[in-house]
C-alpha atoms as a PDB file:
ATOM      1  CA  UNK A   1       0.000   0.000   0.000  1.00  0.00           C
ATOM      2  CA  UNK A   2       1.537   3.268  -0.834  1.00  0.00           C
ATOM      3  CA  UNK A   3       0.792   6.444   1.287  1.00  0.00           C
ATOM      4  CA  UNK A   4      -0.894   9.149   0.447  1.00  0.00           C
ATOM      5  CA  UNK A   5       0.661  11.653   2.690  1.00  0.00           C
ATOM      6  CA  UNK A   6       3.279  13.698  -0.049  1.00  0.00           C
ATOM      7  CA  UNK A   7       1.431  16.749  -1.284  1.00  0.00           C
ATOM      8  CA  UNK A   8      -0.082  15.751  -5.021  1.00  0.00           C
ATOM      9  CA  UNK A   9       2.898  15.833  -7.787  1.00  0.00           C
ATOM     10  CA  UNK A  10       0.090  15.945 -10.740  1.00  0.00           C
ATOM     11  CA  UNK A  11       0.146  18.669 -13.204  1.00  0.00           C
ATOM     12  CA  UNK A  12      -1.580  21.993 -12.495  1.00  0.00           C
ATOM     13  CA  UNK A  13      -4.978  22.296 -14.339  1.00  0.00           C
ATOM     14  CA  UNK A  14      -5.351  25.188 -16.922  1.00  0.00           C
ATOM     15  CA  UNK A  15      -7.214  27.664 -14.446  1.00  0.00           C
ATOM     16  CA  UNK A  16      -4.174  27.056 -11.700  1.00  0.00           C
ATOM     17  CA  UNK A  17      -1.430  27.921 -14.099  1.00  0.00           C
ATOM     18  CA  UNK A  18      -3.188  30.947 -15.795  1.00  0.00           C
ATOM     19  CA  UNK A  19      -4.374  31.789 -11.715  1.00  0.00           C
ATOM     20  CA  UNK A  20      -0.535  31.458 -10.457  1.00  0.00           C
ATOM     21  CA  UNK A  21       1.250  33.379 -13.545  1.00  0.00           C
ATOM     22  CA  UNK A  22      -1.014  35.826 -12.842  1.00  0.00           C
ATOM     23  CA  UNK A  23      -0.359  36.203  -8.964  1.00  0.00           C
ATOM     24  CA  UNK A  24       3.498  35.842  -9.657  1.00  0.00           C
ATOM     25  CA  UNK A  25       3.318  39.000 -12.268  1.00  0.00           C
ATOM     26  CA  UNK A  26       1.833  40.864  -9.621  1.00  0.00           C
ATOM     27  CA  UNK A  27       3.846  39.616  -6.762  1.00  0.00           C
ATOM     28  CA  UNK A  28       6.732  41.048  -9.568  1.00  0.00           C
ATOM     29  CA  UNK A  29       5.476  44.232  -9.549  1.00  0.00           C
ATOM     30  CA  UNK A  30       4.589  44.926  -6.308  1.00  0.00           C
ATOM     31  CA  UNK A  31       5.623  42.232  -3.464  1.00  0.00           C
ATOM     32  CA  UNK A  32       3.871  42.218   0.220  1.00  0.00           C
ATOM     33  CA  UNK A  33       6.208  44.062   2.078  1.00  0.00           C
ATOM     34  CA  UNK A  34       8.455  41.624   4.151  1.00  0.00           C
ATOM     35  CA  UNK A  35       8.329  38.862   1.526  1.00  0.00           C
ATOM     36  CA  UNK A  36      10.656  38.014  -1.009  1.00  0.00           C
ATOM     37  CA  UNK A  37      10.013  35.127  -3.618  1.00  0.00           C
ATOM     38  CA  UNK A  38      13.035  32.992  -4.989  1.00  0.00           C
ATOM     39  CA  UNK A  39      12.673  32.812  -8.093  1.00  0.00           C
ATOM     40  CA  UNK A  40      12.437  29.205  -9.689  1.00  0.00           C
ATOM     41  CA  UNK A  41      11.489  27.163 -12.318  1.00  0.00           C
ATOM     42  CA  UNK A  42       8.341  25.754 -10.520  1.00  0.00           C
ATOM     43  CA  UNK A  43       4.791  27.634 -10.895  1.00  0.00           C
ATOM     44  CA  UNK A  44       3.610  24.724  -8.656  1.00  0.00           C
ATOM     45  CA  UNK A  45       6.215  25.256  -5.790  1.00  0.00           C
ATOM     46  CA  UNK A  46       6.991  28.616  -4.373  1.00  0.00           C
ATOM     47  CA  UNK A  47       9.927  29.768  -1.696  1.00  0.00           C
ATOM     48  CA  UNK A  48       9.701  33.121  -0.037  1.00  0.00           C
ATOM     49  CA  UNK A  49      11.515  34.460   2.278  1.00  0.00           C
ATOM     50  CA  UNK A  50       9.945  36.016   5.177  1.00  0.00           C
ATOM     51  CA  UNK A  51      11.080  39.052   7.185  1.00  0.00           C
ATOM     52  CA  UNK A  52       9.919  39.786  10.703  1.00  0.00           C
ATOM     53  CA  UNK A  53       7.875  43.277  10.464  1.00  0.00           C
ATOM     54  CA  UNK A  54       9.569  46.105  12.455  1.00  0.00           C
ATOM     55  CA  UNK A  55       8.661  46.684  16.741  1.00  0.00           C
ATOM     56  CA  UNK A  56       7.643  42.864  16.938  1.00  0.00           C
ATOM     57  CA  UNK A  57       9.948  40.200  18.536  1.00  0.00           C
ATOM     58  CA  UNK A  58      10.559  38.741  14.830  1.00  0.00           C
ATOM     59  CA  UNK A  59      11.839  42.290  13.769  1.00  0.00           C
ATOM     60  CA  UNK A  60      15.017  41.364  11.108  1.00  0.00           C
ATOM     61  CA  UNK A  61      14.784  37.409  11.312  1.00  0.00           C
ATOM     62  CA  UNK A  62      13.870  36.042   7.973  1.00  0.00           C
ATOM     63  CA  UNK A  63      12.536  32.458   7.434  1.00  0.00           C
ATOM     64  CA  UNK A  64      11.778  30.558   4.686  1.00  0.00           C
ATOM     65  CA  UNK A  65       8.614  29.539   3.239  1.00  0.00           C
ATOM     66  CA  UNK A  66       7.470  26.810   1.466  1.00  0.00           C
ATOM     67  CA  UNK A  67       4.329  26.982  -0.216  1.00  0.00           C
ATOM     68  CA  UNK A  68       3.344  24.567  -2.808  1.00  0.00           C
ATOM     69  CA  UNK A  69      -0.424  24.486  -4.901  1.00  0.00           C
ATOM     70  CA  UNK A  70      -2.839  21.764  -5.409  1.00  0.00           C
ATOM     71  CA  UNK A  71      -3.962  20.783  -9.191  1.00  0.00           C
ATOM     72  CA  UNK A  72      -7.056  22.880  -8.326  1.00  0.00           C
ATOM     73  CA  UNK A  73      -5.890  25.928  -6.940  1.00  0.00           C
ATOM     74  CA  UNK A  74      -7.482  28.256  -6.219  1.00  0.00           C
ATOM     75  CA  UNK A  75     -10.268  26.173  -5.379  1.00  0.00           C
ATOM     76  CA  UNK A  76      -8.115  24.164  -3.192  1.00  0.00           C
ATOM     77  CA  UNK A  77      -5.514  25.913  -0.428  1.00  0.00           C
ATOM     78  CA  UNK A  78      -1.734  25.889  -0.914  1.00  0.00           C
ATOM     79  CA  UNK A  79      -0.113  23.914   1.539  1.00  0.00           C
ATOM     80  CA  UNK A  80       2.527  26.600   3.080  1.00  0.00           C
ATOM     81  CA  UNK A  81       5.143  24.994   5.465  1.00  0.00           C
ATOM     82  CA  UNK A  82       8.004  26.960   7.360  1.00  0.00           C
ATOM     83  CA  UNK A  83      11.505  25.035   6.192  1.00  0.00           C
ATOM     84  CA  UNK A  84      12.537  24.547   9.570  1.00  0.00           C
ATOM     85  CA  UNK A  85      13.854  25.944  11.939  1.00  0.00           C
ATOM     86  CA  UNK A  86      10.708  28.146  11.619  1.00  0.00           C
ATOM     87  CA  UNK A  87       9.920  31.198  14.124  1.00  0.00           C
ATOM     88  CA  UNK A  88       9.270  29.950  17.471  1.00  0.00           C
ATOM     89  CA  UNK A  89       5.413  30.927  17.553  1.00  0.00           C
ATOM     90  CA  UNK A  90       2.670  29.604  19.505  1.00  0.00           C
ATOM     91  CA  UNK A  91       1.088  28.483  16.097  1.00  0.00           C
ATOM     92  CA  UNK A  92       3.901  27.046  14.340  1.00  0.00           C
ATOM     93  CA  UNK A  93       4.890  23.513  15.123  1.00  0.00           C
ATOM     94  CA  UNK A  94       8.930  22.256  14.981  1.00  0.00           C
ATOM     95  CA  UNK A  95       8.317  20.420  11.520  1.00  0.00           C
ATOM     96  CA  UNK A  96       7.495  24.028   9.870  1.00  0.00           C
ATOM     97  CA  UNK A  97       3.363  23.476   9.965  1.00  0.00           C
ATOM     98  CA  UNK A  98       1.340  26.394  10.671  1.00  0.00           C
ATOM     99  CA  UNK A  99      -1.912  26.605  12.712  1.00  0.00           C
ATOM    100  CA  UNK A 100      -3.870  29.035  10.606  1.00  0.00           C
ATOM    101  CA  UNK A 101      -7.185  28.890   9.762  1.00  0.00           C
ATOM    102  CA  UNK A 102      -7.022  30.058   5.637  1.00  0.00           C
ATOM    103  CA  UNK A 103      -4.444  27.251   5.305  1.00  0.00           C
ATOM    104  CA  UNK A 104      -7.475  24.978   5.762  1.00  0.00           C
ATOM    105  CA  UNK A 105     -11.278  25.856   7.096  1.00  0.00           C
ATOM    106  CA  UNK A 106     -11.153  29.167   5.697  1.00  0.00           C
ATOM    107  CA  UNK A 107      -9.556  29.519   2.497  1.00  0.00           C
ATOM    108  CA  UNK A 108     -11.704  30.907  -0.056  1.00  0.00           C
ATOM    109  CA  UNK A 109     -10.744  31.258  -3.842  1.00  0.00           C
ATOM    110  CA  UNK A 110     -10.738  35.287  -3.519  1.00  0.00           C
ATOM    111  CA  UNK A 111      -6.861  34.685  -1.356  1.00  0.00           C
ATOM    112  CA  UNK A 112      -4.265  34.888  -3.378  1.00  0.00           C
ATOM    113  CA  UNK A 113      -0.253  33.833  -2.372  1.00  0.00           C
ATOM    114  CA  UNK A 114      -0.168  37.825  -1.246  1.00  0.00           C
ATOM    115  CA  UNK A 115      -2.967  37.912   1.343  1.00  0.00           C
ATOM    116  CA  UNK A 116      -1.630  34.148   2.660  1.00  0.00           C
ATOM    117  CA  UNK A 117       2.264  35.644   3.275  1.00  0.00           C
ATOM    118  CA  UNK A 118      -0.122  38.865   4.846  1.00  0.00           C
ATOM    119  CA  UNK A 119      -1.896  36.828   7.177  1.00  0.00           C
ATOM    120  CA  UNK A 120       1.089  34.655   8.121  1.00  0.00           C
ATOM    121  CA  UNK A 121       3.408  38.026   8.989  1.00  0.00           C
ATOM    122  CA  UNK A 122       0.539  39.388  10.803  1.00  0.00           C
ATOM    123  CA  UNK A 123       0.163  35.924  12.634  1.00  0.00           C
ATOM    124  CA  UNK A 124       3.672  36.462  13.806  1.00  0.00           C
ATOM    125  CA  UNK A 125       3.019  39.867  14.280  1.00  0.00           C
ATOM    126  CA  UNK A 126       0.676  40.185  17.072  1.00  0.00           C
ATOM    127  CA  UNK A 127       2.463  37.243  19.090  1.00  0.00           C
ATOM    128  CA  UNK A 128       3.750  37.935  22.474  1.00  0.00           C
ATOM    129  CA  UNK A 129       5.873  35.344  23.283  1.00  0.00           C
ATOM    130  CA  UNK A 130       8.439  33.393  21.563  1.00  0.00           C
ATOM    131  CA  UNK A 131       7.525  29.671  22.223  1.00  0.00           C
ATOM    132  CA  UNK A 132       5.987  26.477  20.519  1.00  0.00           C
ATOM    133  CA  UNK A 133       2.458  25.263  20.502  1.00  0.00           C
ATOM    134  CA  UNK A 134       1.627  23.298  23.935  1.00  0.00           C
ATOM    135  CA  UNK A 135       1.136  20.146  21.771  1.00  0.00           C
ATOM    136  CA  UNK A 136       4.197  20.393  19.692  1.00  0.00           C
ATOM    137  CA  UNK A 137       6.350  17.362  20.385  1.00  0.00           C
ATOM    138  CA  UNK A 138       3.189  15.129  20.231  1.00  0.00           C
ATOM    139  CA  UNK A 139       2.251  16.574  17.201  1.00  0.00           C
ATOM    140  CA  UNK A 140       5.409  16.562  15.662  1.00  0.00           C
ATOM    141  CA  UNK A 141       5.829  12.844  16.352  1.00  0.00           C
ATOM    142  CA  UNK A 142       2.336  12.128  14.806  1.00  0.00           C
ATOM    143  CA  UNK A 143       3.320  13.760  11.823  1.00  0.00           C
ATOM    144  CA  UNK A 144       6.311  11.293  10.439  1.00  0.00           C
ATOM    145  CA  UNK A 145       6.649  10.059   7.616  1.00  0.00           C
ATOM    146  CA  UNK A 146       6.358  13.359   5.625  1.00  0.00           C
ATOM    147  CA  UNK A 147       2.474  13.746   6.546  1.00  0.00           C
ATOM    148  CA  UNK A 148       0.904  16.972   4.847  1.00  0.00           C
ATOM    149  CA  UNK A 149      -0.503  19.960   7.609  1.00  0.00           C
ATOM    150  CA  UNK A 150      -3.767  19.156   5.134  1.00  0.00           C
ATOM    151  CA  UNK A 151      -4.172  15.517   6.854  1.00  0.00           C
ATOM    152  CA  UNK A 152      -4.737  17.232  10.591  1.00  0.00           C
ATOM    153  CA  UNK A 153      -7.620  18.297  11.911  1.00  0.00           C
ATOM    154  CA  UNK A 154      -7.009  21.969  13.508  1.00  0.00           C
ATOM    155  CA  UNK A 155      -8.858  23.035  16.287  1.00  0.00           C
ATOM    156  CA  UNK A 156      -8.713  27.008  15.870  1.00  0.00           C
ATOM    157  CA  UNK A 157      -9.600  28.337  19.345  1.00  0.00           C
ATOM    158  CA  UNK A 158      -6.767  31.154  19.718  1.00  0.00           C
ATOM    159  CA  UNK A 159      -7.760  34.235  18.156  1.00  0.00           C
ATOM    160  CA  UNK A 160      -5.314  36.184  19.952  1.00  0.00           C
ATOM    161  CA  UNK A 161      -2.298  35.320  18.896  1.00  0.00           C
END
């Protein structure tokens, strides 16, 4: 039995690739500020780097992002993944998976790569403390085996941080 758990390697459907050249001409022209895609031969795949806005406790430190699409997108989420190490954040787990609601529940096909790398920075943002989710180790361990954030069920219950 093979598993199911890598993110989908099929081509991107016609809408997704006319969607995401779209969305990377923009991002060309005028980038969220704090975010800075590496540019790459992959529509399907995306790294940005992310810099901590100014005043917060992630002011200068720059992570990496990983985001890659689904064949449907935009119907579908991306799947966006810190490479690890990741910011320590209440919402962002060791392996690089983020707790965020329009990563899953709440995406609608109106986001767009810019309003994701928005809400992630703004995520950050508003934290107070530097630390890892509660459940993190148990989590993380659940999670071998290169399972997808898409195969968890969140519980989104902090709307504070």
């Amino acid at each position: 039995m093979t598993s199911s758990s890598a993110p989908s390697r099929k081509a991107l459907s016609k809408i997704a690739c006319n969607r995401l050249q779209k969305e990377l001409t923009e991002w060309q022209v005028n980038p969220p500020t704090g975010f800075r895609h590496k540019v790459n031969d992959n529509l399907q795949k995306w790294t940005i780097d992310v810099t901590g806005a100014p005043g917060t406790l992630y002011a200068n430190e720059t992570y990496q992002l990983q985001v890659e699409f689904p064949v449907n997108y935009p119907m579908e989420a991306p799947q966006a993944i810190f490479v690890p190490p990741g910011p320590l954040h209440p919402h962002i787990y060791s392996n690089g998976h983020i707790c965020l609601d329009i990563l899953y529940d709440s995406w609608s096909p109106a986001m767009t790569v810019s309003s994701v790398c928005i809400s992630i920075l703004s995520m950050l943002s508003s934290s107070p403390a530097k630390e890892r989710p509660a459940d993190n180790d148990r989590y993380v361990k659940n999670c071998k085996n290169g399972r997808s954030p898409k195969e968890t069920r969140w519980w989104f219950h902090d709307d504070k941080v």
